[in-house]
N, C-alpha and C. Protein backbone atom coordinates (compact mmCIF):
# COMPACT_ATOMS: atom_id res chain seq x y z
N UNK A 1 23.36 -1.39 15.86
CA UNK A 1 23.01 -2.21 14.72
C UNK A 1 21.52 -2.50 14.76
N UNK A 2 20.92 -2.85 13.43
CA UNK A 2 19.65 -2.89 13.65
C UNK A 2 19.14 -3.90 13.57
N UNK A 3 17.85 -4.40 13.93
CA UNK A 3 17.59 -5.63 13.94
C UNK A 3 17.23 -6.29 12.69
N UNK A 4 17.10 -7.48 12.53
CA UNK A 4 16.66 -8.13 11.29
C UNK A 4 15.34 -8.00 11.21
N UNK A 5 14.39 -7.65 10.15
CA UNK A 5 12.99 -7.30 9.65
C UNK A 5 12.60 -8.52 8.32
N UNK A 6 11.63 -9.44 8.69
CA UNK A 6 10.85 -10.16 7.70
C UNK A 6 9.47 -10.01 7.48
N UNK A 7 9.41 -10.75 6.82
CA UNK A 7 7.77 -10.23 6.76
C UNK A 7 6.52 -11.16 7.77
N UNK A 8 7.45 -12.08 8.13
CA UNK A 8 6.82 -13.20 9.24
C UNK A 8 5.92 -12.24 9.94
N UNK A 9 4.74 -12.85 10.14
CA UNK A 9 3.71 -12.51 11.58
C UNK A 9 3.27 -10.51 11.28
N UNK A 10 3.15 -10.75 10.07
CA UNK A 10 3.01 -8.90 10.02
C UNK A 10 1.77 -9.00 9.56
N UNK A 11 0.54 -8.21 10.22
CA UNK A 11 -0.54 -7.74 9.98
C UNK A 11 -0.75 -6.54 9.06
N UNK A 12 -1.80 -6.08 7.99
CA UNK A 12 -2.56 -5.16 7.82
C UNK A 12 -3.46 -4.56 7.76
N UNK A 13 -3.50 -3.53 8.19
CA UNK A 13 -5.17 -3.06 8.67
C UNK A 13 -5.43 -1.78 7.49
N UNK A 14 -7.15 -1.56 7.19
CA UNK A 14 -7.24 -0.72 6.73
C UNK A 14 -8.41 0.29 7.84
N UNK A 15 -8.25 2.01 7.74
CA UNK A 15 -9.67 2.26 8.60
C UNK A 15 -10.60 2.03 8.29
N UNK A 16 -11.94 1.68 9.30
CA UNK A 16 -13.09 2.05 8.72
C UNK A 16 -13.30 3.13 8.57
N UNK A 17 -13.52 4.26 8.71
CA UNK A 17 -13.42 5.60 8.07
C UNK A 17 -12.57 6.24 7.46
N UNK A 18 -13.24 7.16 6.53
CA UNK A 18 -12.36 8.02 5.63
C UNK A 18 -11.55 8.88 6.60
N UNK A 19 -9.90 9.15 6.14
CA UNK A 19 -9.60 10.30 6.81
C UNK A 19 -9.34 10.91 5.27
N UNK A 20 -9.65 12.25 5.17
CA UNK A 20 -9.37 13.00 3.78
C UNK A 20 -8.64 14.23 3.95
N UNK A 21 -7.31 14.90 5.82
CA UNK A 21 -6.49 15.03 5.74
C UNK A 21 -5.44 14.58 6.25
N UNK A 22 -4.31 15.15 6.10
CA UNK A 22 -3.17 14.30 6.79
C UNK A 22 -3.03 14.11 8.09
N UNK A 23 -2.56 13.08 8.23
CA UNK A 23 -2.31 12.38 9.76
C UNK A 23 -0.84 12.42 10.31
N UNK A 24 -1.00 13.36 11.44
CA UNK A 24 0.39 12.95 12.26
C UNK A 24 0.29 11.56 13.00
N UNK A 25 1.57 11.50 13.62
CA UNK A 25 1.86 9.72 14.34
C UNK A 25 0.63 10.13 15.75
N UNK A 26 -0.08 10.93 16.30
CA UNK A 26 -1.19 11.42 17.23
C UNK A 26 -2.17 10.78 16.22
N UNK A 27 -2.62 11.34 15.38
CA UNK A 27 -3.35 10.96 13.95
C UNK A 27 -3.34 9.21 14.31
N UNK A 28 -3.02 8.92 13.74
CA UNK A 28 -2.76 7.34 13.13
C UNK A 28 -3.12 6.56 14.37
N UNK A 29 -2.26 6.87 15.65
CA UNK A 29 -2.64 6.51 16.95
C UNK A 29 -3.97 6.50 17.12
N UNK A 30 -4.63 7.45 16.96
CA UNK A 30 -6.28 7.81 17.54
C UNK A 30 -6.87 7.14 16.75
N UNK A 31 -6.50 6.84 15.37
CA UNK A 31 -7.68 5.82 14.61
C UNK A 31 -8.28 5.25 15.20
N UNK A 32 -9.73 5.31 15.52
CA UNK A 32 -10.66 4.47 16.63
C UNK A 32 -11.13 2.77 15.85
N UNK A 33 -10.81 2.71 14.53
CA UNK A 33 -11.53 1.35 14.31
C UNK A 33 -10.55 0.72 12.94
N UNK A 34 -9.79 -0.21 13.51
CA UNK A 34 -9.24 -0.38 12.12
C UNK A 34 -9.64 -1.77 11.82
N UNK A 35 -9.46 -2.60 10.65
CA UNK A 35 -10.22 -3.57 10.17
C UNK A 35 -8.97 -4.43 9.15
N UNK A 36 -8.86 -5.54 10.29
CA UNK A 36 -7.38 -6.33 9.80
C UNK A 36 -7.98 -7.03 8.35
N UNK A 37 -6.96 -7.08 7.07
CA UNK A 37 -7.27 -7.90 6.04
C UNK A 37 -6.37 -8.91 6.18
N UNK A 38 -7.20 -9.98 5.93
CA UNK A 38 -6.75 -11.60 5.64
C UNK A 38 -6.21 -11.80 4.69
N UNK A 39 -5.03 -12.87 4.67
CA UNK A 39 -4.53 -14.06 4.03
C UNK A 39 -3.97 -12.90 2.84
N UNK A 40 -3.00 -11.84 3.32
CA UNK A 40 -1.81 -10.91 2.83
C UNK A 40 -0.54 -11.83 2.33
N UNK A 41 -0.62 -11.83 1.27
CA UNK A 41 0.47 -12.62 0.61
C UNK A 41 1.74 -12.13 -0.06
N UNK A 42 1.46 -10.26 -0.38
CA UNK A 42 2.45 -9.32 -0.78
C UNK A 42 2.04 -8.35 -0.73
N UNK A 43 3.14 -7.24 -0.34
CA UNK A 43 2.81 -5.62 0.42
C UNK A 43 2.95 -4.90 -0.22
N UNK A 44 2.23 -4.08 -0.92
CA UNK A 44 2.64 -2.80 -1.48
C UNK A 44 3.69 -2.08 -1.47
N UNK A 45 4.74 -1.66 -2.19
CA UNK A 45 6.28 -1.20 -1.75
C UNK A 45 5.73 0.42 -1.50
N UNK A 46 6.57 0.67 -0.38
CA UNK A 46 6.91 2.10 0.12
C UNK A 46 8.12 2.52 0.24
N UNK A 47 7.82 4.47 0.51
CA UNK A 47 9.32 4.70 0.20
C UNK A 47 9.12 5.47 -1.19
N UNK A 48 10.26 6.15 -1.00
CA UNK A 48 10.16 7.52 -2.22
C UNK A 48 10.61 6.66 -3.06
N UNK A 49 10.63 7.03 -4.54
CA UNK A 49 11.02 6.41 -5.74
C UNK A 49 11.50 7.50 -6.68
N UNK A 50 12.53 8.24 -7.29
CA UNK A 50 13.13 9.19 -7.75
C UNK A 50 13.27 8.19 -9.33
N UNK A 51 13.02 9.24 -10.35
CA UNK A 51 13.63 7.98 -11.86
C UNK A 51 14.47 9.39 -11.92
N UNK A 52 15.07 9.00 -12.83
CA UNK A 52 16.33 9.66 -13.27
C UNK A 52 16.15 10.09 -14.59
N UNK A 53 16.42 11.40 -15.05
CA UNK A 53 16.35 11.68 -16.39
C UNK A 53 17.84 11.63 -17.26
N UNK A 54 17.47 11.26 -18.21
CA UNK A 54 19.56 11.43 -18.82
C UNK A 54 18.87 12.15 -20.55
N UNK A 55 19.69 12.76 -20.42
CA UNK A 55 20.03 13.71 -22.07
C UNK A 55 21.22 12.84 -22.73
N UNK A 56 21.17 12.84 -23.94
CA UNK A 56 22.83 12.37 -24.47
C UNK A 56 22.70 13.68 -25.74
N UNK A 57 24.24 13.72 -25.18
CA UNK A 57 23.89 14.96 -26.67
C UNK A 57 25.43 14.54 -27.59
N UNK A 58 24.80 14.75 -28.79
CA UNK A 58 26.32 14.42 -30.29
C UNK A 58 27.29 15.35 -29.20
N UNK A 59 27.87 15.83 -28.78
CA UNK A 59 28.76 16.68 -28.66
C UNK A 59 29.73 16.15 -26.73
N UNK A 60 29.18 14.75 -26.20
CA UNK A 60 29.71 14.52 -24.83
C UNK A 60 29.85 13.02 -24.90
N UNK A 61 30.52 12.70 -24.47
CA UNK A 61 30.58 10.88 -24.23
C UNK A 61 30.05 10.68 -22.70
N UNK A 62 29.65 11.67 -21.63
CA UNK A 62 28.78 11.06 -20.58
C UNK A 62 27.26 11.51 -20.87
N UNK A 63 27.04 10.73 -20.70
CA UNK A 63 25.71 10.85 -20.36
C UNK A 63 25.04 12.31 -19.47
N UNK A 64 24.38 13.08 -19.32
CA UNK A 64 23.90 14.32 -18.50
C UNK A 64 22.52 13.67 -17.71
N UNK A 65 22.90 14.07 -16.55
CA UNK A 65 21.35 12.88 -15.71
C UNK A 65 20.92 14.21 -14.99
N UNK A 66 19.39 14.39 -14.24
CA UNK A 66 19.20 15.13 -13.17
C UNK A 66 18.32 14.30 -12.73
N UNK A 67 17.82 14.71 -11.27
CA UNK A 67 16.63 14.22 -11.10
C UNK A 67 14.92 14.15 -11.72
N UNK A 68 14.40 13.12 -11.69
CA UNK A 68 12.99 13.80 -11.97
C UNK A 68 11.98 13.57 -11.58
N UNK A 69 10.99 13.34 -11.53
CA UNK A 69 9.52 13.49 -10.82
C UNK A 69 9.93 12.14 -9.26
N UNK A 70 9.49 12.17 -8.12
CA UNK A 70 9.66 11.28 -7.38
C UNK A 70 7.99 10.64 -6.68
N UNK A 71 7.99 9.64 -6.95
CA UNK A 71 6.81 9.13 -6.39
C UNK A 71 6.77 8.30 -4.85
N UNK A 72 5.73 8.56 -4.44
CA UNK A 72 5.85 8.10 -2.60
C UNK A 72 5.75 6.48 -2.42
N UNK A 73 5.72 5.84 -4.07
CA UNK A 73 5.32 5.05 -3.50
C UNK A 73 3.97 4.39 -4.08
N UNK A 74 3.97 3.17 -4.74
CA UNK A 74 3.19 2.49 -5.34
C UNK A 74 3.17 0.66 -5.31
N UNK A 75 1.91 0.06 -5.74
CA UNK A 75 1.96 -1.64 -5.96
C UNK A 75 0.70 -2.12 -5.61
N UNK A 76 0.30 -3.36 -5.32
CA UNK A 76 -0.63 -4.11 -5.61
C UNK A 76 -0.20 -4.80 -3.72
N UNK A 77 -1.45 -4.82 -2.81
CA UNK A 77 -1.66 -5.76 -2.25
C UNK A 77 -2.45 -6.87 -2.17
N UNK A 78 -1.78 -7.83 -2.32
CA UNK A 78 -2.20 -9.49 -3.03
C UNK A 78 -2.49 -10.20 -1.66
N UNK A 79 -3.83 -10.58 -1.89
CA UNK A 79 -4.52 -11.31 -0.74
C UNK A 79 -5.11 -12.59 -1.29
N UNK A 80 -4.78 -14.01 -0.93
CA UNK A 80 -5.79 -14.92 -1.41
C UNK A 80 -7.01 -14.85 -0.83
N UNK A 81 -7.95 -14.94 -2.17
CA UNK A 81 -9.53 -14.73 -1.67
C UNK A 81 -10.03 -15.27 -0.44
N UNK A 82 -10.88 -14.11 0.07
CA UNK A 82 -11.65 -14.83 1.02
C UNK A 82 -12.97 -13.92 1.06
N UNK A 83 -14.20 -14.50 0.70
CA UNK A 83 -15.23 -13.49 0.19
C UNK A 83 -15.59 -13.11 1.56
N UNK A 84 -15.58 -13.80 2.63
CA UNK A 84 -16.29 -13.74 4.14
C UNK A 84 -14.84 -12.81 4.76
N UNK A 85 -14.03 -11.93 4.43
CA UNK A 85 -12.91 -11.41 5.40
C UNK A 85 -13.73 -10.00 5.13
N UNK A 86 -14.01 -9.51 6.30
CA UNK A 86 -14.29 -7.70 6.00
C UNK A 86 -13.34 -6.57 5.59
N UNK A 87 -12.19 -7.34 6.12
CA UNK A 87 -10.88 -6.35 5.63
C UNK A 87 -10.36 -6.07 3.81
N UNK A 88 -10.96 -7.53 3.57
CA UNK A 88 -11.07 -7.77 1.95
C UNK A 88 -12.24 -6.97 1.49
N UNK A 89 -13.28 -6.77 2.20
CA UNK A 89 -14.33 -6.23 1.20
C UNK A 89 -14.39 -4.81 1.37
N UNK A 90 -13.82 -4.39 2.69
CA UNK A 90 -13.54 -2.96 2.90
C UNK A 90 -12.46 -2.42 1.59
N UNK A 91 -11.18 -3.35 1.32
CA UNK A 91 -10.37 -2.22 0.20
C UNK A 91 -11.03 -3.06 -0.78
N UNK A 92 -11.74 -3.51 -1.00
CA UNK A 92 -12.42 -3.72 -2.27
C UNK A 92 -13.55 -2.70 -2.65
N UNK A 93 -13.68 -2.23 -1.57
CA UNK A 93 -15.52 -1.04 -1.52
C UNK A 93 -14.34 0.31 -1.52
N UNK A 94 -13.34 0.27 -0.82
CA UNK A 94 -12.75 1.55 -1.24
C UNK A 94 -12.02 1.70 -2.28
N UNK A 95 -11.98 0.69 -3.26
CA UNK A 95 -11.04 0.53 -4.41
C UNK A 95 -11.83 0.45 -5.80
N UNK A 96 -13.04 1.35 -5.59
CA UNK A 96 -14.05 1.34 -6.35
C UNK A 96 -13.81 2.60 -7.63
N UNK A 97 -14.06 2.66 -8.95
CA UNK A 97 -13.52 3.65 -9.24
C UNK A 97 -14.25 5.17 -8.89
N UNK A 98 -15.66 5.00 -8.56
CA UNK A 98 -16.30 6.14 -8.21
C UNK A 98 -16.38 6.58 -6.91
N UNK A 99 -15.21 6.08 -5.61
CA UNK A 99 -14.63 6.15 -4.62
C UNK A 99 -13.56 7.39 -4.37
N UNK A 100 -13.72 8.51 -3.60
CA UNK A 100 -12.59 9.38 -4.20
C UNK A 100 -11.84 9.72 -2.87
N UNK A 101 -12.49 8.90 -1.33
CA UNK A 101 -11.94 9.45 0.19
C UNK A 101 -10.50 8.90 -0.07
N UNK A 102 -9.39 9.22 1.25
CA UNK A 102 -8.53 8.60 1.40
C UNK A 102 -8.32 7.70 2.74
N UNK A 103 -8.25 6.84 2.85
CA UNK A 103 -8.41 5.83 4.01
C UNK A 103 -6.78 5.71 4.37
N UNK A 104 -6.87 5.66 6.19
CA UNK A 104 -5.25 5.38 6.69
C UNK A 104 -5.04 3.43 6.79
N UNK A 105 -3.83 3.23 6.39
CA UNK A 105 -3.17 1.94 6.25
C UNK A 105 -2.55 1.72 7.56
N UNK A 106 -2.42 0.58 8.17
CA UNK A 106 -1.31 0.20 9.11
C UNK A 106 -1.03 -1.29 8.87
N UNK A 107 0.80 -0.89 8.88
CA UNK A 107 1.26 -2.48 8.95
C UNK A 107 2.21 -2.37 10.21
N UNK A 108 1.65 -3.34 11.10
CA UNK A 108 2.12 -3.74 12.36
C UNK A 108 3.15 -4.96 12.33
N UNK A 109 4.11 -4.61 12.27
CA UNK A 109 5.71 -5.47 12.31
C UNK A 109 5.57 -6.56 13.51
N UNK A 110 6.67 -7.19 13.59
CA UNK A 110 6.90 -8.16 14.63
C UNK A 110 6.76 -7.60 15.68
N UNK A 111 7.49 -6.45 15.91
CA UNK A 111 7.08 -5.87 17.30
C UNK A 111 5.99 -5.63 17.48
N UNK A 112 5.41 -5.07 19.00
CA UNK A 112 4.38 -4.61 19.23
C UNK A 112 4.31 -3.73 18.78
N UNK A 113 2.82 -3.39 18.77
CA UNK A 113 1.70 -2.11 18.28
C UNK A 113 2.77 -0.88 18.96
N UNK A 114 3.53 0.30 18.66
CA UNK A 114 4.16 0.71 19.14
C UNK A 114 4.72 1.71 18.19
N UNK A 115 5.18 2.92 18.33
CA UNK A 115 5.38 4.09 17.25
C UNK A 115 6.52 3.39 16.37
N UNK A 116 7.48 2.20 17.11
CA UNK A 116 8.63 1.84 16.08
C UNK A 116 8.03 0.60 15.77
N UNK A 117 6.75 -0.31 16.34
CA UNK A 117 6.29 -1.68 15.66
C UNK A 117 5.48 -1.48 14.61
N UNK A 118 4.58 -0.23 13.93
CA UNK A 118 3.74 0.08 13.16
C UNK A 118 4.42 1.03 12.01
N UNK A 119 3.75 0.66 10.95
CA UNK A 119 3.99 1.79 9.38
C UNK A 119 2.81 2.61 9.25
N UNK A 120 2.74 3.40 9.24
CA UNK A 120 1.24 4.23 8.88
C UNK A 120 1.27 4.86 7.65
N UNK A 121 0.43 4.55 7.14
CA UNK A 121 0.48 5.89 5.72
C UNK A 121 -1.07 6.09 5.27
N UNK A 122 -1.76 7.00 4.84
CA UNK A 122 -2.73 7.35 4.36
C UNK A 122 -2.74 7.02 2.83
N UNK A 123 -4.11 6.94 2.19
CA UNK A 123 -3.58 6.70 0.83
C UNK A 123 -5.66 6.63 0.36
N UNK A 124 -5.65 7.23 -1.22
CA UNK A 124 -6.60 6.59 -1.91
C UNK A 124 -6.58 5.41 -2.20
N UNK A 125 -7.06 4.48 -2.97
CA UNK A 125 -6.83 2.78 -3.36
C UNK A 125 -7.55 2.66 -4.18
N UNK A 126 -6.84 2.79 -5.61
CA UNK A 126 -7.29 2.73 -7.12
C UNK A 126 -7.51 1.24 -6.70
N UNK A 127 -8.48 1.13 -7.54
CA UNK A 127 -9.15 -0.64 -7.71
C UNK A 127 -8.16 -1.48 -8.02
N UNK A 128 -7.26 -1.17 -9.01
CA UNK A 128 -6.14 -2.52 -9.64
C UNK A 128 -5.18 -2.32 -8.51
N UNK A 129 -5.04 -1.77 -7.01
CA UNK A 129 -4.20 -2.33 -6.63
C UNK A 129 -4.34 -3.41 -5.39
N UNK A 130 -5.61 -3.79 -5.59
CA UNK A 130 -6.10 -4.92 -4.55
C UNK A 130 -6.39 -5.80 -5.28
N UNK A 131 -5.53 -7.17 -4.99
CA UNK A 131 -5.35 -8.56 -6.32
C UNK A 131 -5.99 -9.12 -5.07
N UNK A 132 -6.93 -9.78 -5.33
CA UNK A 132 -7.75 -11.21 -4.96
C UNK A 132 -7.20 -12.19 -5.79
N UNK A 133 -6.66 -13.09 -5.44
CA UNK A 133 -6.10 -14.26 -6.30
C UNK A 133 -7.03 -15.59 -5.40
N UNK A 134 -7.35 -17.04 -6.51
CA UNK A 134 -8.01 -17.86 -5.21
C UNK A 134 -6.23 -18.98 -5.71
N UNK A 135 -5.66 -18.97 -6.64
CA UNK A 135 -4.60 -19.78 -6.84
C UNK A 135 -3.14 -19.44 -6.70
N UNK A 136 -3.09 -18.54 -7.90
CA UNK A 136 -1.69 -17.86 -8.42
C UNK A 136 -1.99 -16.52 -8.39
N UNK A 137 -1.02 -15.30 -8.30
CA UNK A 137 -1.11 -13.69 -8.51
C UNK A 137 -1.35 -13.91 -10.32
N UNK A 138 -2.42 -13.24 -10.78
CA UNK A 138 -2.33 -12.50 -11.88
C UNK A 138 -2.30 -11.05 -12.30
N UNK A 139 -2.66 -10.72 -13.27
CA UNK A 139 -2.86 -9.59 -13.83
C UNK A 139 -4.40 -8.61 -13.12
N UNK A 140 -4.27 -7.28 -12.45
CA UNK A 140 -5.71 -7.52 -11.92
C UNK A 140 -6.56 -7.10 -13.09
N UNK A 141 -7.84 -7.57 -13.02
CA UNK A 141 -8.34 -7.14 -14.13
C UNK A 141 -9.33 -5.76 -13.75
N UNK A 142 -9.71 -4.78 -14.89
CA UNK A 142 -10.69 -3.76 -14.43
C UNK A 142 -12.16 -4.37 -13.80
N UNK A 143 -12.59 -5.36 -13.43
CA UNK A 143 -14.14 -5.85 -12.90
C UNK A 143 -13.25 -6.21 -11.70
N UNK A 144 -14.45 -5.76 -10.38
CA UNK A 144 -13.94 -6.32 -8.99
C UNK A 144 -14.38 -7.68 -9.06
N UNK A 145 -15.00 -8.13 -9.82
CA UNK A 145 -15.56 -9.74 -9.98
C UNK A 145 -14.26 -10.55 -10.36
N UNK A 146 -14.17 -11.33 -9.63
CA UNK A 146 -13.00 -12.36 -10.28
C UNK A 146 -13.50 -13.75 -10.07
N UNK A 147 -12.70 -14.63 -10.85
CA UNK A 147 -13.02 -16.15 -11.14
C UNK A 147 -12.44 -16.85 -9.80
C-alpha cells in the first residue's frame, strides 16, 4: 500500500542553467545548481492529459469516441510575491517571451532528496505560467510588472 502524499513541506527548485536536451534520472541528479522558489502556493499539474474526441452521427444513438491529441501536462505556478527571492526572478527571467532555452524543474516531496523523494521534469516556461500574486491568485496578465 502506498503512502499518503500532501503537499505539506514540498519544495521547488528551478536550474540555473539551461538544459536544451533531455534528461535521464543521471541527468536531473547531476544538475550542479538548482535555485529553490519561495512562498509556492500552487503546483503546476503533471501527468499526461488525453481529451477525447466523440462524432455523433443521425444514423447511431451512441456516441463514437477515439482518442485525441495528449498533452504532458500544463498550469500556472502561483507564488506570493517576493521581489528579493532569486528563485522568483529566475522563472520570471525565464518566462520571458523572447526566452526560448528549456530549464529542468524539481519538486522534492516529504521524503528525502532521493530518486522516489523528487519529481523532475524539464520544461520551457511561457510567461503566463508564473502568477506572482501579493493578495489573492488572479488572472496573469501579459506584463511581468504586477501591482
Amino acid at each position: 500500500m502506498s503512502s499518503i502524499y500532501t503537499h505539506s513541506n514540498v519544495q521547488f527548485a528551478v536550474s540555473a542553467a539551461a538544459y536544451d536536451s533531455d534528461l535521464n534520472l543521471a541527468g536531473f541528479q547531476g544538475v550542479a545548481s538548482w535555485i529553490n522558489v519561495a512562498n509556492v502556493g500552487s503546483l503546476p499539474e503533471r501527468g499526461i492529459n488525453t481529451n477525447m474526441l466523440s462524432y455523433d452521427t443521425v444514423n447511431t444513438l451512441v456516441t463514437k469516441k477515439a482518442k485525441g491529441i495528449t498533452d504532458a501536462g500544463t498550469g500556472t505556478l502561483e507564488c506570493a510575491r517576493d521581489e528579493n527571492d532569486p528563485g522568483q526572478a529566475k522563472m520570471t527571467a525565464i518566462g520571458q517571451p523572447n526566452y526560448f532555452k528549456s530549464h529542468a524543474f524539481e519538486m522534492i516531496k516529504q521524503e528525502a532528496r532521493s530518486s522516489t523523494g523528487a519529481v523532475w521534469f524539464r520544461a520551457q516556461l511561457p510567461q503566463a505560467a508564473v502568477m506572482r500574486t501579493s493578495t489573492c491568485p488572479t488572472t496573469p496578465s501579459p506584463s511581468s510588472k504586477r501591482p
